[in-house]
C-alpha atoms as a PDB file:
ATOM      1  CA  UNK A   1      11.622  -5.219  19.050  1.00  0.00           C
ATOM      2  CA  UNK A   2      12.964  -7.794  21.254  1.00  0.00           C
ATOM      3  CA  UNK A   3      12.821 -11.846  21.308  1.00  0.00           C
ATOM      4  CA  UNK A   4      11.387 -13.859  24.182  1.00  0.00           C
ATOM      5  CA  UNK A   5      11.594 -17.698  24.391  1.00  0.00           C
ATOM      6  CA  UNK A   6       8.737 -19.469  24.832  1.00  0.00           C
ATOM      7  CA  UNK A   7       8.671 -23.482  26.383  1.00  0.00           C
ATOM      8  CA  UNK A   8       5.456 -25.672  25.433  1.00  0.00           C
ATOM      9  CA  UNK A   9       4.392 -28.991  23.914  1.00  0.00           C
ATOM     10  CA  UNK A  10       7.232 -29.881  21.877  1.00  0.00           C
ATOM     11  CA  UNK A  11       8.188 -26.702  21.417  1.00  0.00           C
ATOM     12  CA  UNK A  12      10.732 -26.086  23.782  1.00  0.00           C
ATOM     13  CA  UNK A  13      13.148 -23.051  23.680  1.00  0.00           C
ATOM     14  CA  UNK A  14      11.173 -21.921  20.652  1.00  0.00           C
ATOM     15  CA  UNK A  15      12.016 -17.879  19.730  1.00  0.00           C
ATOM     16  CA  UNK A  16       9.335 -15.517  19.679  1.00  0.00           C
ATOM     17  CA  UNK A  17       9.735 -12.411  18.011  1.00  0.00           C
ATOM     18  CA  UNK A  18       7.929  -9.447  19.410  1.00  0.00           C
ATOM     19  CA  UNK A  19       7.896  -5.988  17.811  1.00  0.00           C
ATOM     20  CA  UNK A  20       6.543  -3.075  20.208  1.00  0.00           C
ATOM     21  CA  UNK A  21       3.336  -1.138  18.967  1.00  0.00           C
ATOM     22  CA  UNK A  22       3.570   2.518  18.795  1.00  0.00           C
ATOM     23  CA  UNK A  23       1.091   3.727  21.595  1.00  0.00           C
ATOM     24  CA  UNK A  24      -1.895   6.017  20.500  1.00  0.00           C
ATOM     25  CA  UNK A  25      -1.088   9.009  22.622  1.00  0.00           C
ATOM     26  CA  UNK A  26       2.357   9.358  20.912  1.00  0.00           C
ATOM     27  CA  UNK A  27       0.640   9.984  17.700  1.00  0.00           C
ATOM     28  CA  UNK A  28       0.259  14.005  16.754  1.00  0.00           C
ATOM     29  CA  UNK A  29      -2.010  15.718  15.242  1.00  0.00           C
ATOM     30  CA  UNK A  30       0.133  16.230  12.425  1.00  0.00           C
ATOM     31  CA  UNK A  31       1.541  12.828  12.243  1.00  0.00           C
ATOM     32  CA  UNK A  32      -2.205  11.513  12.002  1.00  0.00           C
ATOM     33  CA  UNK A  33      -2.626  14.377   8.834  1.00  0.00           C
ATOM     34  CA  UNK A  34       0.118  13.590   6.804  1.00  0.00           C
ATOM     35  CA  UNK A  35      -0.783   9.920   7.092  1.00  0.00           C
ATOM     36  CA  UNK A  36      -4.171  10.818   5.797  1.00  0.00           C
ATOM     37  CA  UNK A  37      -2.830  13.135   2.811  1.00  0.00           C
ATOM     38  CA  UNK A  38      -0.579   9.972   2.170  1.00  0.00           C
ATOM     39  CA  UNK A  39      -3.078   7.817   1.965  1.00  0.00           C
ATOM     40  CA  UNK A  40      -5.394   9.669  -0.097  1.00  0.00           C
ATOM     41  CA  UNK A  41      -3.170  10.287  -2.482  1.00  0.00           C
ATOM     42  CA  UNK A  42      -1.663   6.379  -2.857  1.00  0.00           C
ATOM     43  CA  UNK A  43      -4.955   5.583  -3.531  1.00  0.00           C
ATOM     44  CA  UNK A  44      -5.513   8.387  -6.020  1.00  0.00           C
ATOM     45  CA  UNK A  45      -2.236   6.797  -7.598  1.00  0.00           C
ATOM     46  CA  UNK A  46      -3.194   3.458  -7.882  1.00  0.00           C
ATOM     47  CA  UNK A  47      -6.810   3.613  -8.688  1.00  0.00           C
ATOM     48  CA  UNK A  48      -7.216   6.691 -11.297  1.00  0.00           C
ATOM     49  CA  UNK A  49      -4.420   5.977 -14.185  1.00  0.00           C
ATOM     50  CA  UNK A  50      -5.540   2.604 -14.657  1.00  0.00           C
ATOM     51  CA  UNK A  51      -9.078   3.637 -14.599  1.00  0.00           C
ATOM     52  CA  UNK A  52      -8.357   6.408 -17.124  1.00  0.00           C
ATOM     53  CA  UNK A  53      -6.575   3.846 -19.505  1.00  0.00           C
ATOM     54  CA  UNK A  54      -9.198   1.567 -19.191  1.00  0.00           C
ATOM     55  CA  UNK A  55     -12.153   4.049 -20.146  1.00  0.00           C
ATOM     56  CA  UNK A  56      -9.689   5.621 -22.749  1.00  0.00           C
ATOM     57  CA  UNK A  57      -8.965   1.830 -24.361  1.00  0.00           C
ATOM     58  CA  UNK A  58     -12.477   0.728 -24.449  1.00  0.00           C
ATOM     59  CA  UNK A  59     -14.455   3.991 -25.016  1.00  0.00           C
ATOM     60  CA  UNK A  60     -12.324   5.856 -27.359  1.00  0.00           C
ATOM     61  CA  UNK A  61     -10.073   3.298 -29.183  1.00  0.00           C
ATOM     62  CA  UNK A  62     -12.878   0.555 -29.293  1.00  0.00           C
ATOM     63  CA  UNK A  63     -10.726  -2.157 -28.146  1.00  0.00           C
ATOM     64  CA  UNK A  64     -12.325  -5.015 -26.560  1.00  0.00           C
ATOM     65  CA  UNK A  65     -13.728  -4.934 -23.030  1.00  0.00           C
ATOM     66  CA  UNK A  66     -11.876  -8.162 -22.196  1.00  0.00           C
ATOM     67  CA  UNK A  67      -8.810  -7.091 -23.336  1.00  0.00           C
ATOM     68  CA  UNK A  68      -9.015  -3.395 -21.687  1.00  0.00           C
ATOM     69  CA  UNK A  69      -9.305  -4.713 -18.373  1.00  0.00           C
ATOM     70  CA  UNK A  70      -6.699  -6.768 -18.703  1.00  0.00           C
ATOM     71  CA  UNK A  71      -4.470  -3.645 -19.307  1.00  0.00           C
ATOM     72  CA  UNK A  72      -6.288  -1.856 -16.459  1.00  0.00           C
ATOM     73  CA  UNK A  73      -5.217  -4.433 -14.141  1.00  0.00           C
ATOM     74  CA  UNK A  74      -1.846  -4.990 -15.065  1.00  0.00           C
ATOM     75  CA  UNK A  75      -1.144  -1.211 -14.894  1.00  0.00           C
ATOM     76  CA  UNK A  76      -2.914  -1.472 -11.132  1.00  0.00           C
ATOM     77  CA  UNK A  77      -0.736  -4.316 -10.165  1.00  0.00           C
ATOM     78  CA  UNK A  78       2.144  -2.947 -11.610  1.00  0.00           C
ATOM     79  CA  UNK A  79       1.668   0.445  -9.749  1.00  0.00           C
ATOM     80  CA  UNK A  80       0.981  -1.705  -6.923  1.00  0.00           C
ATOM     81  CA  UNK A  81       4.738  -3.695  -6.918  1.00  0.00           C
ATOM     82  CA  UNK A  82       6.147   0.020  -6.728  1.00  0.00           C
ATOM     83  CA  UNK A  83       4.058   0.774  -3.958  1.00  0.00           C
ATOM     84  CA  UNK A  84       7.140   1.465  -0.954  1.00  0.00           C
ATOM     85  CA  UNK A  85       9.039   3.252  -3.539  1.00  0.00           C
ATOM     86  CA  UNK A  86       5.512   5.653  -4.343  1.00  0.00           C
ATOM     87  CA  UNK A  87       4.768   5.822  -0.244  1.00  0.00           C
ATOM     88  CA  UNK A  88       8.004   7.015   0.605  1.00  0.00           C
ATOM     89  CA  UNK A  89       8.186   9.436  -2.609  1.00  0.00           C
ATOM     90  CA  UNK A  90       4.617  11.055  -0.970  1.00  0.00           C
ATOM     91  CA  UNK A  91       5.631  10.891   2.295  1.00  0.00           C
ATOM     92  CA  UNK A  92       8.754  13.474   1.736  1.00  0.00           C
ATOM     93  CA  UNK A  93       6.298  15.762  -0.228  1.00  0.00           C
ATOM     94  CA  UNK A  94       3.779  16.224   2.363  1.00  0.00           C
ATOM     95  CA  UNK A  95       6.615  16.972   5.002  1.00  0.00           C
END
């Protein structure tokens, strides 16, 4: 990472902050796996429980479709808020 300045149209000594990509032929094999097991399973994680209680709310309880979405999606976006905490939980179990 590293800052430049950049001079323009009334925008003189403005900061620019420039992060440095990683370049593709650093990337490994098994770098490029684990992502994909990572991944995979984050989206196992946030799509299947709140799936599950939505089928299990309408279908088997008989509650009302309206009301088991709603519950479906705030179990989604929920998951969702948590998401660095899940990532980085996943990405120490596939190493």
């Amino acid at each position: 990472m590293e800052t430049a300045t950049e001079g323009g149209k009334g925008n003189i000594n403005k900061k620019v902050l420039r992060l440095q990509r990683q370049k593709m032929e650093n990337l490994t094999p098994e770098m490029l796996a684990k992502s994909m097991w990572v991944s995979t399973a984050l989206a196992l994680v946030f799509a299947l429980p709140p799936l599950a209680l939505f089928i299990g709310l309408y279908d088997i309880a008989g509650v009302n479709i309206g009301i088991a979405a709603g519950v479906g999606f705030g179990l989604h976006f929920a998951t969702l808020a948590f998401s660095k905490k899940i990532s980085a939980a996943l990405s120490r179990l596939f190493d």
